[in-house]
N, C-alpha and C. Protein backbone atom coordinates (compact mmCIF):
# COMPACT_ATOMS: atom_id res chain seq x y z
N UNK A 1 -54.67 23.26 52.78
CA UNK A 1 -54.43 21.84 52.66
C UNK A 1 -53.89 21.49 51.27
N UNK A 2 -54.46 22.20 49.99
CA UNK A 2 -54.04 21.34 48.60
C UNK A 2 -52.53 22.46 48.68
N UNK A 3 -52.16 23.43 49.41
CA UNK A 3 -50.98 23.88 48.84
C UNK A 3 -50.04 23.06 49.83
N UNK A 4 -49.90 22.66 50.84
CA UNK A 4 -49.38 21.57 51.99
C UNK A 4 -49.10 20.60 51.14
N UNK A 5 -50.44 19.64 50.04
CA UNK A 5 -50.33 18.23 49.30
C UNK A 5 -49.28 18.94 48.41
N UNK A 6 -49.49 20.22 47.63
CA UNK A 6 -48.67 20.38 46.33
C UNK A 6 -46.89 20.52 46.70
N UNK A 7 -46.79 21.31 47.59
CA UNK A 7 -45.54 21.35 48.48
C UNK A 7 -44.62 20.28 48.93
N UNK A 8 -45.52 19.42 49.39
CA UNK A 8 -45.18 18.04 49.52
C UNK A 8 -44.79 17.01 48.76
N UNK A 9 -45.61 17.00 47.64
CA UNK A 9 -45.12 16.44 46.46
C UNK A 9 -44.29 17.27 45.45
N UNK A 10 -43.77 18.43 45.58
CA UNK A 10 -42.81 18.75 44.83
C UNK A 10 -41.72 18.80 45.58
N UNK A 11 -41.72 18.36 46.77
CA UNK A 11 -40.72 18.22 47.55
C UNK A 11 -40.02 16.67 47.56
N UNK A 12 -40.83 15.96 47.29
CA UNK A 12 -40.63 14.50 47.14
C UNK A 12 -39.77 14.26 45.47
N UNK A 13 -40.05 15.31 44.22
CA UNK A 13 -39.81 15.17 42.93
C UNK A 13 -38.12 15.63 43.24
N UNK A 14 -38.31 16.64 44.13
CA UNK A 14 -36.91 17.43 43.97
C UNK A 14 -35.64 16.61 44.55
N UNK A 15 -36.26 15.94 45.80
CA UNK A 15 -35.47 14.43 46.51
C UNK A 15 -35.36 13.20 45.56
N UNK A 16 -36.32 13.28 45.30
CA UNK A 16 -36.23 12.17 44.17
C UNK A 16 -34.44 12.58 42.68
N UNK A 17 -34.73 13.62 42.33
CA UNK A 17 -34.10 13.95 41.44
C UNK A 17 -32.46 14.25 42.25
N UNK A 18 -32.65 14.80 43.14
CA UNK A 18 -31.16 14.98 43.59
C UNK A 18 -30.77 13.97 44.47
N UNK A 19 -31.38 12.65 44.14
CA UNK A 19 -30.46 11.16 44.54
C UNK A 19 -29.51 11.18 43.29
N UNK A 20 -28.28 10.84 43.45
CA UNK A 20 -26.88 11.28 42.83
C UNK A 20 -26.35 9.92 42.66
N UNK A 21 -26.44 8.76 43.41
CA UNK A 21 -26.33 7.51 42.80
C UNK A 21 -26.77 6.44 42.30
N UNK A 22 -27.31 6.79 41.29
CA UNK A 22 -27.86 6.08 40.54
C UNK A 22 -27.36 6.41 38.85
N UNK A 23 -26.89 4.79 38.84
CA UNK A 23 -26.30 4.95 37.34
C UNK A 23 -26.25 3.60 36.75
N UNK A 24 -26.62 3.94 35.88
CA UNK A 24 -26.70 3.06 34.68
C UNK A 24 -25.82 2.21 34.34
N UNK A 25 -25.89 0.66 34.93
CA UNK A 25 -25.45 0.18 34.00
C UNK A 25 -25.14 -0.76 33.37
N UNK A 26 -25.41 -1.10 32.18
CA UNK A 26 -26.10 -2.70 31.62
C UNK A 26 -25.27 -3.25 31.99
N UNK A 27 -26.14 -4.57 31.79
CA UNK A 27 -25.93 -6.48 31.60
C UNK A 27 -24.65 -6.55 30.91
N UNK A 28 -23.75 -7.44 31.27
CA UNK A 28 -23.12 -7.63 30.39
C UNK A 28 -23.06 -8.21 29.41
N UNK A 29 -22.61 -8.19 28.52
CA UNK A 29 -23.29 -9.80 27.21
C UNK A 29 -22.41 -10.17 26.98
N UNK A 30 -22.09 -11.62 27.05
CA UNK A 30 -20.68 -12.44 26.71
C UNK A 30 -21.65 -13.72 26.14
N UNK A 31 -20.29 -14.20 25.69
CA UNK A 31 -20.45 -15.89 24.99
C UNK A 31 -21.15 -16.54 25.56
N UNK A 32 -22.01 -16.94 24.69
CA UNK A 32 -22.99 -18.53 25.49
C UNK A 32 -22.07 -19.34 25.72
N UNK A 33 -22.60 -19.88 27.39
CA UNK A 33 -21.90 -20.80 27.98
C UNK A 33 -21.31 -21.97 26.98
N UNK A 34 -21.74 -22.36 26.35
CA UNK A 34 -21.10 -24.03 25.63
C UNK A 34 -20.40 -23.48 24.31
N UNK A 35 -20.00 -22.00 24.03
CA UNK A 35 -19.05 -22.03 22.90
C UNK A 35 -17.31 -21.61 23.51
N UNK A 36 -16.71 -22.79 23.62
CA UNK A 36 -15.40 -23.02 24.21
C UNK A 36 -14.10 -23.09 23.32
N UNK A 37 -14.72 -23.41 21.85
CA UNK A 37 -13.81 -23.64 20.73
C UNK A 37 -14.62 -22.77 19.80
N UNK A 38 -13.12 -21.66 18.99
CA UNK A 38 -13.50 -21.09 18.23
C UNK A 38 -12.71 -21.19 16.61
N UNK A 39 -13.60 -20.94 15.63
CA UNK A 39 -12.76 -21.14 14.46
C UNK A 39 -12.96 -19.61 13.68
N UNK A 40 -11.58 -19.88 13.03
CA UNK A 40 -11.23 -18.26 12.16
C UNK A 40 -11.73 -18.87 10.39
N UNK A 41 -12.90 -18.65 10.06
CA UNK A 41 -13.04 -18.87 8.51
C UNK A 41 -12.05 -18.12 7.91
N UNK A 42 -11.34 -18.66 7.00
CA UNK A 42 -10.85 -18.05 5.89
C UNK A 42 -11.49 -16.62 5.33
N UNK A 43 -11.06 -15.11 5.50
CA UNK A 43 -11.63 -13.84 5.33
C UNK A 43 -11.93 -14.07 3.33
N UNK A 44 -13.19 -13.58 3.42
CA UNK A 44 -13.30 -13.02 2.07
C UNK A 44 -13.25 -11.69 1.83
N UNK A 45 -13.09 -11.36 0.79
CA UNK A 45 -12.25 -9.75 -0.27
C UNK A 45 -13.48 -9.84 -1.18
N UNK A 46 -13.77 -8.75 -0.84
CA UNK A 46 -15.02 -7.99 -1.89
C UNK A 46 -14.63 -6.92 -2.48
N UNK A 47 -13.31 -6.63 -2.61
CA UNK A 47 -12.92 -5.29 -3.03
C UNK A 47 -11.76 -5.15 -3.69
N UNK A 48 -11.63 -4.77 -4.76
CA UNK A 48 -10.56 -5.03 -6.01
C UNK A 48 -9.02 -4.81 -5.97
N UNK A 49 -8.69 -4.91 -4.64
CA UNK A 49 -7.22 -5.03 -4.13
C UNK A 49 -6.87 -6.56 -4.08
N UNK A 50 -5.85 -6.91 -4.54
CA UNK A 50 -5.82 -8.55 -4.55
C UNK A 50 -4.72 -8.62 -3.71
N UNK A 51 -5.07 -10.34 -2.89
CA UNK A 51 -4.69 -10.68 -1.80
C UNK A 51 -4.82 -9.74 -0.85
N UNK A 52 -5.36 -8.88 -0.41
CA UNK A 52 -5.59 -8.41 1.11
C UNK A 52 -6.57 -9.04 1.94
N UNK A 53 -6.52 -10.18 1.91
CA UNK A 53 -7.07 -11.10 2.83
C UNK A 53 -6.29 -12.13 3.55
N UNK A 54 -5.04 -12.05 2.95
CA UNK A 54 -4.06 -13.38 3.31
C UNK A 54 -3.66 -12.91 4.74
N UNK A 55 -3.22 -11.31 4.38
CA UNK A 55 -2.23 -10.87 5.76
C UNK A 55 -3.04 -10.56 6.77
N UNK A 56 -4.23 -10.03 6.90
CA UNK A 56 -5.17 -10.09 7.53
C UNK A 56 -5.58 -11.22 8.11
N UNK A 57 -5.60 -12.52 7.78
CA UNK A 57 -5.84 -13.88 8.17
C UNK A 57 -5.33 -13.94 9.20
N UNK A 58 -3.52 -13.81 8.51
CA UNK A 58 -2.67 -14.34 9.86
C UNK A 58 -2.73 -13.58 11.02
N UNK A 59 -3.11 -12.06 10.89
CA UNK A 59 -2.87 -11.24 11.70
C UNK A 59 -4.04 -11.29 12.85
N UNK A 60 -5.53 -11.87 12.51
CA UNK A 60 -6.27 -12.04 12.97
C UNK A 60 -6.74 -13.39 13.92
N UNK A 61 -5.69 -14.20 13.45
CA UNK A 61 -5.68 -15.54 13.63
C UNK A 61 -4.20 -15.50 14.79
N UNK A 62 -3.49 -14.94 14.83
CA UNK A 62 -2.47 -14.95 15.90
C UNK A 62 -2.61 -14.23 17.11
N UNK A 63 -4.07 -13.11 16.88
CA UNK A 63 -4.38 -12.34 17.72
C UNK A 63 -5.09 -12.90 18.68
N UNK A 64 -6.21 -13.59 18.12
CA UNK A 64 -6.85 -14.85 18.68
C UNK A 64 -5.83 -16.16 19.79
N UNK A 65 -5.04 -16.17 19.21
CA UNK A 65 -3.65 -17.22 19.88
C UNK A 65 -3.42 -16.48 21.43
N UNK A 66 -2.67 -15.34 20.86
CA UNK A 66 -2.28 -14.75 21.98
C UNK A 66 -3.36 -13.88 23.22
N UNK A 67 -4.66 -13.85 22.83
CA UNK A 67 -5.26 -13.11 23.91
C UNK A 67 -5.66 -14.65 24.18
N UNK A 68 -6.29 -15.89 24.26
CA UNK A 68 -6.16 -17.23 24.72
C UNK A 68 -7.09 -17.53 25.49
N UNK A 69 -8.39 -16.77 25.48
CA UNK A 69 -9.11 -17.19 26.07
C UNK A 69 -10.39 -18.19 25.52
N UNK A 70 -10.30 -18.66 24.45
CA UNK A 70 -10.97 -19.43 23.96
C UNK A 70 -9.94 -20.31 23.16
N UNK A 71 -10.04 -21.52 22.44
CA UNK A 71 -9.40 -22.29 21.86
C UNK A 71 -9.54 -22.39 20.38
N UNK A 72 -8.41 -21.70 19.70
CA UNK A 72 -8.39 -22.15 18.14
C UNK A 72 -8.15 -23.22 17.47
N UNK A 73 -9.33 -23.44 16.86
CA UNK A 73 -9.48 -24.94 16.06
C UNK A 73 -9.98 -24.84 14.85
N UNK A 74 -10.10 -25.65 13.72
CA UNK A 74 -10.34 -25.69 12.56
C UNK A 74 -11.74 -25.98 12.52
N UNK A 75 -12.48 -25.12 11.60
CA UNK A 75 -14.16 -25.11 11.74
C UNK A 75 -14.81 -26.36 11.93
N UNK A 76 -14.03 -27.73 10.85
CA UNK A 76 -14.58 -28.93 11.23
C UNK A 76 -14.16 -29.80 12.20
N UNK A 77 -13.59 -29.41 13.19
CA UNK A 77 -12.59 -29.76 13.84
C UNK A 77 -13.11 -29.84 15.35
N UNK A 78 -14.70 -29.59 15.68
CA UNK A 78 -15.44 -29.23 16.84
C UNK A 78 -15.08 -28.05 17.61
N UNK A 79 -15.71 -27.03 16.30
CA UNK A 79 -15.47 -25.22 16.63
C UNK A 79 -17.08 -25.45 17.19
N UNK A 80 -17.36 -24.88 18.49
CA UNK A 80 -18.57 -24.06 18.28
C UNK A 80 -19.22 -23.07 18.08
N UNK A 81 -18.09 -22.03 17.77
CA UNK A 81 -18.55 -20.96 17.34
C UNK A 81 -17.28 -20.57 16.25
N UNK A 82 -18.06 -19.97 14.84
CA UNK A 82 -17.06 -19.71 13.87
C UNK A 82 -16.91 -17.92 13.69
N UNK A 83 -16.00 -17.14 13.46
CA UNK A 83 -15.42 -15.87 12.96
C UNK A 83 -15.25 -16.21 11.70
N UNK A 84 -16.63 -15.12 10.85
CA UNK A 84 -17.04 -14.88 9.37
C UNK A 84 -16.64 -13.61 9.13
N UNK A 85 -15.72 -13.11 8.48
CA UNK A 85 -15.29 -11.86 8.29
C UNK A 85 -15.00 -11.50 6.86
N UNK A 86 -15.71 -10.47 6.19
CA UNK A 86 -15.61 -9.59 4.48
C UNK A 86 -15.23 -8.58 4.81
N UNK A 87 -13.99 -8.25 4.08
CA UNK A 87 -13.20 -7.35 3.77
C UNK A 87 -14.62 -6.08 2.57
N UNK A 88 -15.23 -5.87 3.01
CA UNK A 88 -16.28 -4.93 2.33
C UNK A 88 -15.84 -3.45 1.06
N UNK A 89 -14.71 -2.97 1.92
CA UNK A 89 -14.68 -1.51 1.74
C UNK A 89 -12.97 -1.62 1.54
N UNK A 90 -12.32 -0.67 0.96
CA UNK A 90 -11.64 0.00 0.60
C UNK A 90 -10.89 0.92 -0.12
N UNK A 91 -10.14 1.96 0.60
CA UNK A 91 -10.31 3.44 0.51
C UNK A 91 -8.75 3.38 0.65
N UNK A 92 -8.21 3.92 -0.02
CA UNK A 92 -7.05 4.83 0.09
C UNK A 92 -7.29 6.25 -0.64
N UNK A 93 -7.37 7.20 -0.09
CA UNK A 93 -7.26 8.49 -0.64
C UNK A 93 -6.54 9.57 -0.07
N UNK A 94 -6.36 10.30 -1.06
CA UNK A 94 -5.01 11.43 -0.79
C UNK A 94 -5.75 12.90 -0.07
N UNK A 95 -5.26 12.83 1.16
CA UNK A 95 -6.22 14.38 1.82
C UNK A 95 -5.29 15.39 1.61
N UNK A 96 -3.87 15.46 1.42
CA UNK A 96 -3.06 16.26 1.39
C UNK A 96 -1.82 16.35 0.28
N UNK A 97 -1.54 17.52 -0.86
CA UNK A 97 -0.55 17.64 -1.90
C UNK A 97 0.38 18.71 -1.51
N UNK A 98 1.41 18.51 -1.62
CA UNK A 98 2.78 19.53 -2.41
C UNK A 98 2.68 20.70 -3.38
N UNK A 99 2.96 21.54 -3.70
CA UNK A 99 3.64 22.38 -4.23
C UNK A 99 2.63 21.89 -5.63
N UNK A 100 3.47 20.64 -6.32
CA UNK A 100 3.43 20.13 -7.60
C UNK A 100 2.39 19.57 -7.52
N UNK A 101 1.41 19.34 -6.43
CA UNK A 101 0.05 18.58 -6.75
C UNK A 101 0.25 16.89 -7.12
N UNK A 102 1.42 16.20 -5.66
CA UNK A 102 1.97 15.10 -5.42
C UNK A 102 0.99 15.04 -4.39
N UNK A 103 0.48 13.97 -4.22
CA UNK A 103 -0.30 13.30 -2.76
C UNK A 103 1.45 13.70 -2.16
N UNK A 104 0.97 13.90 -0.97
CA UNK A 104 1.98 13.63 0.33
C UNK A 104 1.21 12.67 1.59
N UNK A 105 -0.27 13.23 1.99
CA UNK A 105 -1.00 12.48 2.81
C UNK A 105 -2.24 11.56 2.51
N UNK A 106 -2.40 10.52 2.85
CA UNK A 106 -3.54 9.92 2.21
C UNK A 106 -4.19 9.24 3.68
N UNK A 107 -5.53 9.38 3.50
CA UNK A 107 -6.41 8.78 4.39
C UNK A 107 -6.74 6.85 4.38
N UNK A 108 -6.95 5.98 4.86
CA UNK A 108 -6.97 4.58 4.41
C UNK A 108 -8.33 4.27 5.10
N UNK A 109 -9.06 3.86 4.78
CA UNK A 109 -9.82 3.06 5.44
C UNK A 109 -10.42 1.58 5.09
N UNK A 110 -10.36 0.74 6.07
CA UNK A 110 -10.68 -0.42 5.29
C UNK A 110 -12.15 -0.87 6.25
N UNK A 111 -12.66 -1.66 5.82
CA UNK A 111 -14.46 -1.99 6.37
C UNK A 111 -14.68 -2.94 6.35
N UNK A 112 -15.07 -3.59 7.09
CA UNK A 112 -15.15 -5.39 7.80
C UNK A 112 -16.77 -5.30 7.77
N UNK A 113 -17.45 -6.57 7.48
CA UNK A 113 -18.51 -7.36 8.24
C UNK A 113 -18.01 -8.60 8.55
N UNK A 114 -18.60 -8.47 9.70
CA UNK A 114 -18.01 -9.28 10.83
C UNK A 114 -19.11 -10.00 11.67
N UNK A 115 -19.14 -11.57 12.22
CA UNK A 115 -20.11 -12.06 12.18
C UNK A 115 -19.31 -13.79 12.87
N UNK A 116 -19.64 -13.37 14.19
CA UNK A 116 -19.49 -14.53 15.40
C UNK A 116 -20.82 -15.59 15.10
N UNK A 117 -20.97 -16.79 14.31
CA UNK A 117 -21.88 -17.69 14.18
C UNK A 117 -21.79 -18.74 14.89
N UNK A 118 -23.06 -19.03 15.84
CA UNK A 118 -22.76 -20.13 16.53
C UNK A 118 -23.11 -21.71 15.72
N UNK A 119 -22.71 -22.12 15.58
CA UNK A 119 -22.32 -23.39 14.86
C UNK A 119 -23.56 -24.45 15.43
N UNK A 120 -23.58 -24.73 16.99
CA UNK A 120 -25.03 -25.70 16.90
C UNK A 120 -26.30 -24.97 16.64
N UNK A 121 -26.82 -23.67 16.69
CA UNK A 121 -27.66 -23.13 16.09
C UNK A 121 -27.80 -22.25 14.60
N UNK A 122 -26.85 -22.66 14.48
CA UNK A 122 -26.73 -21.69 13.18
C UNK A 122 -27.01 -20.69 12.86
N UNK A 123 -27.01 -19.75 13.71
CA UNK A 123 -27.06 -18.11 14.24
C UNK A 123 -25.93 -17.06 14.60
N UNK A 124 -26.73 -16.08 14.50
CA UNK A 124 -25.46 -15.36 14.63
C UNK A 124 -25.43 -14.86 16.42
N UNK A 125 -24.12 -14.88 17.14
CA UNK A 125 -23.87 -14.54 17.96
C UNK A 125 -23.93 -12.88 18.51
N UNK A 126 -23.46 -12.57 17.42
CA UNK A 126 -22.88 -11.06 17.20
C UNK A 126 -22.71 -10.63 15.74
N UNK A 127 -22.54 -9.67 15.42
CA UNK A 127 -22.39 -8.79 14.01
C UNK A 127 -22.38 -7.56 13.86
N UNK A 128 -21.26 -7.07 13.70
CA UNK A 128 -20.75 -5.97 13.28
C UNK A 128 -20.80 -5.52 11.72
N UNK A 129 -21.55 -5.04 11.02
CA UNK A 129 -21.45 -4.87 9.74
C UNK A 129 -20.72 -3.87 9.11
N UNK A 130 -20.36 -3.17 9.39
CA UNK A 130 -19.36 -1.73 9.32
C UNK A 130 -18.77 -1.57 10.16
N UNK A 131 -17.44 -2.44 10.64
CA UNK A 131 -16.47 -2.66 11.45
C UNK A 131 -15.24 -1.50 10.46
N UNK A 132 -14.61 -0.36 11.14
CA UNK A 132 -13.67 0.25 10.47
C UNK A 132 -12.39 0.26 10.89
N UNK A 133 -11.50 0.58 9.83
CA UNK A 133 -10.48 0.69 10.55
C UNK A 133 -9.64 2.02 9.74
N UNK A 134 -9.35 2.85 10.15
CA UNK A 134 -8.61 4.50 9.81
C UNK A 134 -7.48 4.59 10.07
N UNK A 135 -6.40 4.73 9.28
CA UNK A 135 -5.08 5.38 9.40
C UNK A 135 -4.58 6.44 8.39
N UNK A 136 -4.22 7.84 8.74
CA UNK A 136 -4.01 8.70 7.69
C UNK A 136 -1.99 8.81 8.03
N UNK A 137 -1.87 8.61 7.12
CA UNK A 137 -0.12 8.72 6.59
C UNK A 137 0.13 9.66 5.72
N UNK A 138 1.39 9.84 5.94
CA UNK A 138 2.18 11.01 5.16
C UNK A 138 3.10 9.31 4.14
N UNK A 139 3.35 9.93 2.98
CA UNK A 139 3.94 9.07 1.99
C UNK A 139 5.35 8.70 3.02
N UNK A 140 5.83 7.81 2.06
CA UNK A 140 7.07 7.04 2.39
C UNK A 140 8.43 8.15 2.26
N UNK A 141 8.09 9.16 1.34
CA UNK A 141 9.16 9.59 0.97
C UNK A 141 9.40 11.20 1.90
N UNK A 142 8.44 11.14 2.67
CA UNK A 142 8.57 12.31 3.72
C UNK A 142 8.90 11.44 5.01
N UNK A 143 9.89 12.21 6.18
CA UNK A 143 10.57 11.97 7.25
C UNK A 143 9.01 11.20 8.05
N UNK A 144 9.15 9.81 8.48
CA UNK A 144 8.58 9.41 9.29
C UNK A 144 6.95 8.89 8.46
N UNK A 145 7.47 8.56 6.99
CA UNK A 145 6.02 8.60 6.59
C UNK A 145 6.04 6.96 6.36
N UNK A 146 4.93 6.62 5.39
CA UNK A 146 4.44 4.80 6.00
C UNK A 146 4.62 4.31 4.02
N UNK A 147 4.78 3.28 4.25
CA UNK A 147 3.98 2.62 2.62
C UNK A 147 2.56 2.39 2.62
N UNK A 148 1.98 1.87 1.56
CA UNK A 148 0.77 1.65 1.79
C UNK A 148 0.70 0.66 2.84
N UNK A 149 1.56 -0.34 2.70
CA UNK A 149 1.23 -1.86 2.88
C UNK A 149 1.57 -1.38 4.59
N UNK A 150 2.58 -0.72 4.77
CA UNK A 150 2.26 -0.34 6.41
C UNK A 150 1.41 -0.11 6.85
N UNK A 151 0.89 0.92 6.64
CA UNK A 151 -0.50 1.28 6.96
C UNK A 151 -1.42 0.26 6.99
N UNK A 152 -1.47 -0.80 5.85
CA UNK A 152 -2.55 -1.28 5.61
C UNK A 152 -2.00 -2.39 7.04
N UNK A 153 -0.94 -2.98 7.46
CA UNK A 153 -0.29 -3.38 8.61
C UNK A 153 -1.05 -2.88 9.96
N UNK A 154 -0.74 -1.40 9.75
CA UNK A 154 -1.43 -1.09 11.53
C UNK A 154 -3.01 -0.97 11.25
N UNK A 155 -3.27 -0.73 10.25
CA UNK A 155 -5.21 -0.90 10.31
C UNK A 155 -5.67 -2.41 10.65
N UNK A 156 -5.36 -3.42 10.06
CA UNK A 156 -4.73 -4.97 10.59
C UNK A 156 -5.12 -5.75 11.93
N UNK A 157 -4.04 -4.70 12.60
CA UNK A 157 -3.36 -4.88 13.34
C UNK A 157 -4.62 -4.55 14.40
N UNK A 158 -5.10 -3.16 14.39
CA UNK A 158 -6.31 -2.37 15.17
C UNK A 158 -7.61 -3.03 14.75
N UNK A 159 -7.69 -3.40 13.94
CA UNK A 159 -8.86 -4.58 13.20
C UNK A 159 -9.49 -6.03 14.20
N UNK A 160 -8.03 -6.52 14.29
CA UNK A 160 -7.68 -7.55 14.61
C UNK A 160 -8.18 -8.10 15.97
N UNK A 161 -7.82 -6.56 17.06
CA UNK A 161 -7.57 -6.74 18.37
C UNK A 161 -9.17 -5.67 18.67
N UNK A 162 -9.79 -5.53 17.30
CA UNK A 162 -11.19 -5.27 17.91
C UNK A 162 -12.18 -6.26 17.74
N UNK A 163 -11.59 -6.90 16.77
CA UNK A 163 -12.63 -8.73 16.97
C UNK A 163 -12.09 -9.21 17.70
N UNK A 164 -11.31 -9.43 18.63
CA UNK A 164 -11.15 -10.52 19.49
C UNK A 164 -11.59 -9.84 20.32
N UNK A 165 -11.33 -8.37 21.18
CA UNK A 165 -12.30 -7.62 22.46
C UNK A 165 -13.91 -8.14 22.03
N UNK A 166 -14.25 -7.65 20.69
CA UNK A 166 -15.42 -8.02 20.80
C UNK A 166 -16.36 -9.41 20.98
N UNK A 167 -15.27 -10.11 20.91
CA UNK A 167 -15.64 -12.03 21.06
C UNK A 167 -15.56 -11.91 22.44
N UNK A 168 -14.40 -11.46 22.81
CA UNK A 168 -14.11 -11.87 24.53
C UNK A 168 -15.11 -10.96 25.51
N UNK A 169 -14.72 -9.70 25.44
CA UNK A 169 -15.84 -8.71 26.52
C UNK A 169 -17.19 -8.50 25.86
N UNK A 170 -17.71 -8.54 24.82
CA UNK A 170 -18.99 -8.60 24.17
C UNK A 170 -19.54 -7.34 23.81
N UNK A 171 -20.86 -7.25 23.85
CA UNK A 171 -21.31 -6.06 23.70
C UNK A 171 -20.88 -4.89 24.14
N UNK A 172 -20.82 -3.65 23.19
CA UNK A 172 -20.39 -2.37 23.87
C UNK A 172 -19.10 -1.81 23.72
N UNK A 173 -17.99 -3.00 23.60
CA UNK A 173 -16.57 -2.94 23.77
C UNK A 173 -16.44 -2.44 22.59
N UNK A 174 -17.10 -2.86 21.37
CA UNK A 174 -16.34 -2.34 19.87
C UNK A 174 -17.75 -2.00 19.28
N UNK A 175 -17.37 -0.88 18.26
CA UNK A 175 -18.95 -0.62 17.23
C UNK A 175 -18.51 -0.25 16.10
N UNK A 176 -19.53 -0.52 15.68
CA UNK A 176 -19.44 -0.71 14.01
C UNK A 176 -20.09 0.96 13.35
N UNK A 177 -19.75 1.73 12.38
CA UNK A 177 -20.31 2.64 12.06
C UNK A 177 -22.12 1.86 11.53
N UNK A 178 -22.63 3.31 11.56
CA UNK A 178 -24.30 3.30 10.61
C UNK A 178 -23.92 3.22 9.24
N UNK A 179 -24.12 1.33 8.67
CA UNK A 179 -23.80 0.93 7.42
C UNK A 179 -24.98 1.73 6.68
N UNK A 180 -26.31 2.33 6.48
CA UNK A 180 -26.79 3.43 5.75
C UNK A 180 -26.71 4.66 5.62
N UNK A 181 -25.86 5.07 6.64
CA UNK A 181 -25.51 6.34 6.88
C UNK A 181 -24.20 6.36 5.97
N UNK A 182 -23.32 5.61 5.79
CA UNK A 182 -22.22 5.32 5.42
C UNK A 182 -22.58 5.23 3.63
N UNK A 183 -23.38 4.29 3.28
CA UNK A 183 -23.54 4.04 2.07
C UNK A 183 -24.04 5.13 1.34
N UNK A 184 -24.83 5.87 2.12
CA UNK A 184 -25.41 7.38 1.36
C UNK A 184 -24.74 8.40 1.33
N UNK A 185 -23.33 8.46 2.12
CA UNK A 185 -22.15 9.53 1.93
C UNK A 185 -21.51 9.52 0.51
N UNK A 186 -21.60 10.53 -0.14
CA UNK A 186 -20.66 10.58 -1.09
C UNK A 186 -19.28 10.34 -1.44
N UNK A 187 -18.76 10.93 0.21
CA UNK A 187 -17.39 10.47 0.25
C UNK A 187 -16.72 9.27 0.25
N UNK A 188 -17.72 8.45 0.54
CA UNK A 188 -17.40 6.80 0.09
C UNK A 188 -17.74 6.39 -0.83
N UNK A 189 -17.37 6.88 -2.09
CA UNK A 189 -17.74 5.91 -3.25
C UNK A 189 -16.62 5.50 -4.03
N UNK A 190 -15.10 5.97 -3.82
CA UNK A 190 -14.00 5.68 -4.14
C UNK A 190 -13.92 4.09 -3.60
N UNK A 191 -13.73 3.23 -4.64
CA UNK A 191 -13.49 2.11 -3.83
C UNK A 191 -11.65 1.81 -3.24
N UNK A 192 -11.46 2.00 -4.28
CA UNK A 192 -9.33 2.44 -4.49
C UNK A 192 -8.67 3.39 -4.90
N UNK A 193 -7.99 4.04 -4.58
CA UNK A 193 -6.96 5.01 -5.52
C UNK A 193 -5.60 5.13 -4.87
N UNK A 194 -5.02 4.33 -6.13
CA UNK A 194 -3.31 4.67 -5.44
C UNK A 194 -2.57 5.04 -6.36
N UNK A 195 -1.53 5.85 -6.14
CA UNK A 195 -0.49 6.76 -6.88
C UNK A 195 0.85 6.05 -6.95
């Protein structure tokens, strides 16, 4: 009889386990219902490159235009939810030299906190604190290579169109690196270097 019960119930574990559909998979998380109007704060620069916040503005602010699913308005202007974004981090460094010990390739990275605030509660919606963005280029002066300011263009650009996924589809869609994991790397302590 107890080897019949034991048989039985390991027969039930093994059915149990080789059910094959079952899968995971979360809630979705989107915008509270009543935030319909959104505003782009003016980006702040924490990092000793001047003006790299202007082009970023526009680029972030037209991105918003064209995906159109919420309405851009001016914060006092009856936004209910505002886009707070710091330019945190930046990195240009050279991973690759020439002959003569010329950078030819350089790595870029630039680092957002980022921060959907809802305006009648004065909370945060969402926050990304180590939002990145990576582009490695070959110099200008090799076949097919970038300027800085290009580069700094398509990081922008990929920046741009991951805050607005992340406003529109919500959780999950975009992630932010481990801001302590990040801060205790050595390899990030260059804030700038350009040649």
């Amino acid at each position: 009889m107890k080897k019949f019960c034991l048989w039985l119930c390991a027969c039930a574990c093994l059915g149990a386990c080789a059910e094959g559909n079952t899968i995971y998979t979360p809630q979705a998380q989107i915008m509270p219902q009543h935030i319909k109007k959104i505003a782009v704060r003016p980006i702040l620069n924490r990092t000793e490159v001047f003006a790299l916040e202007d082009k970023f503005y526009n680029e972030l602010y037209d991105t918003f235009l064209r995906n159109g699913s919420y309405q851009i308005v001016a914060e006092n202007d009856g936004a209910q939810g505002v886009v707070v974004t710091t330019i945190s981090r930046y990195l240009n460094v050279p991973t690759q030299y020439d002959s003569h010990l010329i950078p030819t390739v350089y790595k870029m990275d630039i680092w957002l906190d980022v921060v959907l605030m809802d305006t009648s509660t004065n909370t945060p919606v969402w926050r990304e604190p180590a939002l990145t963005g990576t582009q490695i280029y070959a110099t200008s002066t090799l076949p097919g290579g970038l300027t800085e300011q290009q580069a700094r263009d398509i990081i922008f650009e990929k920046l741009s169109k991951d805050i607005v996924k992340r406003t529109v589809d919500g959780f999950g869609s975009v992630h932010s690196e481990n801001k302590k994991k990040v801060m205790n790397n050595p390899e990030y302590t260059t804030i700038t270097e350009s040649y």
